[in-house]
C-alpha atoms as a PDB file:
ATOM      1  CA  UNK A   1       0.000   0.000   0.000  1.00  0.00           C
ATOM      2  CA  UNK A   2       1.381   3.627  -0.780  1.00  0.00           C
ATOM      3  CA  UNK A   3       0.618   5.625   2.026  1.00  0.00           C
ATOM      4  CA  UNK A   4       0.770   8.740   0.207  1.00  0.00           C
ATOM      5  CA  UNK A   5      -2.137   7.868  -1.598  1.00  0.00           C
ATOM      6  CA  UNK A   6      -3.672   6.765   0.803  1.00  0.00           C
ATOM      7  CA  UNK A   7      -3.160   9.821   2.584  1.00  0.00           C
ATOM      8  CA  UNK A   8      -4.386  12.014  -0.400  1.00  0.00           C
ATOM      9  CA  UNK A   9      -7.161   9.843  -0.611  1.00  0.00           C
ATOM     10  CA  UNK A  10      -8.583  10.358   3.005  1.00  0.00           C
ATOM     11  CA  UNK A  11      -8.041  13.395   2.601  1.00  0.00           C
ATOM     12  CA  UNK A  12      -9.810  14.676  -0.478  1.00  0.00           C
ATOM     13  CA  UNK A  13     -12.820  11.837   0.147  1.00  0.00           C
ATOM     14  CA  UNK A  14     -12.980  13.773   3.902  1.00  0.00           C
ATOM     15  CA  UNK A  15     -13.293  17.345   1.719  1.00  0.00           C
ATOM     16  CA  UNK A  16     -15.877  15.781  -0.298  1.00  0.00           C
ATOM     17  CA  UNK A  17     -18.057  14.453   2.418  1.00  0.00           C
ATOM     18  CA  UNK A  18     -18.320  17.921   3.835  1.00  0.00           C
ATOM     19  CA  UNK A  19     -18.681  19.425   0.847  1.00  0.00           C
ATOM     20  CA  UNK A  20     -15.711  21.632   1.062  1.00  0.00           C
ATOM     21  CA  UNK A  21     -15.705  22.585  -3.119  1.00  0.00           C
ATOM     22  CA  UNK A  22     -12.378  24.525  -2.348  1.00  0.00           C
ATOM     23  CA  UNK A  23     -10.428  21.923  -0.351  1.00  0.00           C
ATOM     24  CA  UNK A  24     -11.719  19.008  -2.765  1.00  0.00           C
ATOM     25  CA  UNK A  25     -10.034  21.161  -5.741  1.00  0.00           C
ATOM     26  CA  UNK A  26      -7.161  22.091  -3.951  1.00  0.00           C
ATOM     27  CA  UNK A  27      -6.775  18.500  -4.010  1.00  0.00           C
ATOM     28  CA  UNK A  28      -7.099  17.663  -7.675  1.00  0.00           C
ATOM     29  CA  UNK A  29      -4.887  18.572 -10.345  1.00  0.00           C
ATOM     30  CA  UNK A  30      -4.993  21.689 -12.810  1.00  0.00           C
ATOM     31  CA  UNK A  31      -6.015  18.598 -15.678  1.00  0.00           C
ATOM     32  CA  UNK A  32      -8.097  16.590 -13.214  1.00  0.00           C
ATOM     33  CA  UNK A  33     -11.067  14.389 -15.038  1.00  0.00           C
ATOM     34  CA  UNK A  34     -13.887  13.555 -13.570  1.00  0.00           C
ATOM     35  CA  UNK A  35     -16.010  11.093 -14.853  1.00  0.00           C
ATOM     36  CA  UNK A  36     -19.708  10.820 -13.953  1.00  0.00           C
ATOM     37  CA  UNK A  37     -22.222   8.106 -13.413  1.00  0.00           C
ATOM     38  CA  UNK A  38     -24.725   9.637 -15.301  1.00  0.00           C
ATOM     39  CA  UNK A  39     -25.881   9.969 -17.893  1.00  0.00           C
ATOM     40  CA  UNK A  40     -26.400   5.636 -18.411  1.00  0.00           C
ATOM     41  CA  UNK A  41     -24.277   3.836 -19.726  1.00  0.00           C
ATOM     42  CA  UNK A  42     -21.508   5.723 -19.372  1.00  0.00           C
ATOM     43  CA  UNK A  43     -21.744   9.004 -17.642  1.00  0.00           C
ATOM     44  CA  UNK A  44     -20.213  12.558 -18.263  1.00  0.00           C
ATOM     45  CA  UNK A  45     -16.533  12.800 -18.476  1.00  0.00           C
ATOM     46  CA  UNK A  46     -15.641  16.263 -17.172  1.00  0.00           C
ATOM     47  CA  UNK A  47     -11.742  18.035 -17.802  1.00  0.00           C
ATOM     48  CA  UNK A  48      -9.983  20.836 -15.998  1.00  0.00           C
ATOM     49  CA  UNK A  49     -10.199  22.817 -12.979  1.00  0.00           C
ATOM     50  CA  UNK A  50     -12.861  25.233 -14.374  1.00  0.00           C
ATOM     51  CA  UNK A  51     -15.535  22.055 -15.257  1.00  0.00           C
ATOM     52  CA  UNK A  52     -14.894  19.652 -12.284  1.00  0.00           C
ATOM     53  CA  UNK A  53     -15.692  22.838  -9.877  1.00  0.00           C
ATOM     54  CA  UNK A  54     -18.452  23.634 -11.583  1.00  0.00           C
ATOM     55  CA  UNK A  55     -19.829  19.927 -11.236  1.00  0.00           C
ATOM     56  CA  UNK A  56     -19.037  19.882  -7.483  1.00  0.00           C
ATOM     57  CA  UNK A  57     -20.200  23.450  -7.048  1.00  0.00           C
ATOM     58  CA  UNK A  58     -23.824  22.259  -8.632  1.00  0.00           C
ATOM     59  CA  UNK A  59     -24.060  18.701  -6.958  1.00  0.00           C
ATOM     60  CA  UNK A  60     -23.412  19.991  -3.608  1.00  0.00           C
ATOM     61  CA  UNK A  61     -25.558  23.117  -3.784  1.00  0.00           C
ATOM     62  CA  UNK A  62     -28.572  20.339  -4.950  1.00  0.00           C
ATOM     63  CA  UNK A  63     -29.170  19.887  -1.087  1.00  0.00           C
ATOM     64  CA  UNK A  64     -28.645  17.733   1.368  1.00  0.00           C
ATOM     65  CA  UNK A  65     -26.902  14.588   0.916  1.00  0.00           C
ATOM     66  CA  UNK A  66     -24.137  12.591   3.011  1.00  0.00           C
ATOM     67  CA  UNK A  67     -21.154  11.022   1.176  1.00  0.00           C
ATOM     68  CA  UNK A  68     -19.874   7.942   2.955  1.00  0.00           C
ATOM     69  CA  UNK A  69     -16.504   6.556   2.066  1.00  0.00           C
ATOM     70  CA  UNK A  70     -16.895   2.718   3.340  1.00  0.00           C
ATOM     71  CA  UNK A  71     -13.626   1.142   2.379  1.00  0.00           C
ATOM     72  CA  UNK A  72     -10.400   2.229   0.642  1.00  0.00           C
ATOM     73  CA  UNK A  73      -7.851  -0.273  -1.260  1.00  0.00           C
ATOM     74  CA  UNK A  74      -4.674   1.439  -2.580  1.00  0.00           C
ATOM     75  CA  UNK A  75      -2.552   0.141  -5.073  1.00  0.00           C
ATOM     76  CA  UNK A  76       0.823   2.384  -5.634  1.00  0.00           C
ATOM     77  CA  UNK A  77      -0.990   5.344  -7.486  1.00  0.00           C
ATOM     78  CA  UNK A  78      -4.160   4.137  -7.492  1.00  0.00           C
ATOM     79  CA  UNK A  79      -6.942   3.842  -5.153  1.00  0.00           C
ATOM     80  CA  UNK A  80     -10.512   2.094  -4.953  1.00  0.00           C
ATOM     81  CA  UNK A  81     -13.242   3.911  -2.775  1.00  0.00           C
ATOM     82  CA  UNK A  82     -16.391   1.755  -1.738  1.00  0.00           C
ATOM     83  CA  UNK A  83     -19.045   4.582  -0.624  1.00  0.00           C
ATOM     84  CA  UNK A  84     -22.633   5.125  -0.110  1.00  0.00           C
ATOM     85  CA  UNK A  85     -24.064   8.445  -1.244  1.00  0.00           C
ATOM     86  CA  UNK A  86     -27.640   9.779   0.490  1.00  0.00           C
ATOM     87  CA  UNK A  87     -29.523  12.747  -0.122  1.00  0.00           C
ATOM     88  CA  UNK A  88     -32.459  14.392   1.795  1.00  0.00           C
ATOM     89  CA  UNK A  89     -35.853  12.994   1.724  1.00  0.00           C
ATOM     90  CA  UNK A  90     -37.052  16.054   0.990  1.00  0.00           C
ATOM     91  CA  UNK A  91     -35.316  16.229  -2.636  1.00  0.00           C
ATOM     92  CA  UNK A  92     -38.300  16.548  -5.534  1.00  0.00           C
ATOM     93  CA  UNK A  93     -38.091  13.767  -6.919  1.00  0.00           C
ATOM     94  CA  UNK A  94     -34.860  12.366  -5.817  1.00  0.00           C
ATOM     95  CA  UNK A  95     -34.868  10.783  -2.200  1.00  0.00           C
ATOM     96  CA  UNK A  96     -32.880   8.054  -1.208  1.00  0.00           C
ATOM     97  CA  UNK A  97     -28.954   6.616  -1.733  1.00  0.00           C
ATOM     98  CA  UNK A  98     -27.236   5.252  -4.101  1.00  0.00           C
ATOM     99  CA  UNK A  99     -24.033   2.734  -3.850  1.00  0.00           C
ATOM    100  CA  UNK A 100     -20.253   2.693  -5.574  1.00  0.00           C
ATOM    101  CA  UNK A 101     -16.806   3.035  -6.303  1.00  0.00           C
ATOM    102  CA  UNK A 102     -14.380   5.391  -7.308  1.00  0.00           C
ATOM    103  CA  UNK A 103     -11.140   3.918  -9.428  1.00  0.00           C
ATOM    104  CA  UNK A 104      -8.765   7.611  -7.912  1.00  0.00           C
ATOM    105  CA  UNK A 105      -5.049   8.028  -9.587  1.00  0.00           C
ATOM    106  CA  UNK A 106      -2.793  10.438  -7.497  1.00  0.00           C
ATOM    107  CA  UNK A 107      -0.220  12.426  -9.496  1.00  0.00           C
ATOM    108  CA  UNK A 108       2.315  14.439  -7.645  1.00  0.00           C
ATOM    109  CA  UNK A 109       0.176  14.473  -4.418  1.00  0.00           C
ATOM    110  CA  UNK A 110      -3.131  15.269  -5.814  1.00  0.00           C
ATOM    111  CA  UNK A 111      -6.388  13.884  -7.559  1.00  0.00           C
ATOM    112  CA  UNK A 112      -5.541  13.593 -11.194  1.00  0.00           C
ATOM    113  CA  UNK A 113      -8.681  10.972 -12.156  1.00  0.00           C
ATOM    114  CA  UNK A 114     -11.799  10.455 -10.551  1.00  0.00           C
ATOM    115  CA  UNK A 115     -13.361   7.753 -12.194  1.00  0.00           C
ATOM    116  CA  UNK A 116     -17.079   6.701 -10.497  1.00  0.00           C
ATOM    117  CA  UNK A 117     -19.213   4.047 -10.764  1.00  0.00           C
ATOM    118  CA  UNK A 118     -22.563   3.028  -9.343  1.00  0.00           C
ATOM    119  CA  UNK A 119     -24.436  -0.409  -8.717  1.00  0.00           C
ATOM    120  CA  UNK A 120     -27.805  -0.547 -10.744  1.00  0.00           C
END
């Protein structure tokens, strides 16, 4: 296990659960991608500082919601996050949680990929 990434890791998945937008892109490099689980099949894949803080700053001004990381597996460079994802009740149309993983590379101590994934 590289505890570096590890350590990045924890780190930006802490920033994300609180919804810190400036500490999660502190975290991830200027030519960080992001690639989201929707739309299905194969989600949106976001590029850049600019896009992936717009996503974030959109997603977590949606509502309430909880971002659970459940297990971590790191692998040099690369890291797997487990996590559960809730938002409020009280979302039109939207209540409940959804499960997944994250496939994370670290490059030169940050976030350079975000690569997510959800069950169903």
């Amino acid at each position: 296990m590289d505890a570096n990434t590890k350590v990045i890791v924890d780190k930006f998945n802490e920033a994300f659960g609180r919804g810190d937008v400036e500490a999660v892109m502190q975290l991830m490099t200027d030519d960080c991608v992001f690639e989201d689980t929707e739309p299905a099949p194969d989600g949106t894949r976001l590029v850049g500082q600019t896009d992936v803080r717009a996503y974030w700053q959109k997603m977590f001004k949606s509502g309430a919601q909880d971002f659970t990381a459940e297990e971590l597996f790191v692998a040099g460079d690369r890291a797997v996050v487990r996590w559960l994802y809730r938002w409020a009740d009280d979302l039109p149309g939207r209540p409940g949680h959804v499960r997944g993983v994250d496939i994370i590379t670290v490059r030169d101590n940050k976030v350079s990929e975000k690569l997510s994934y959800v069950k169903g």
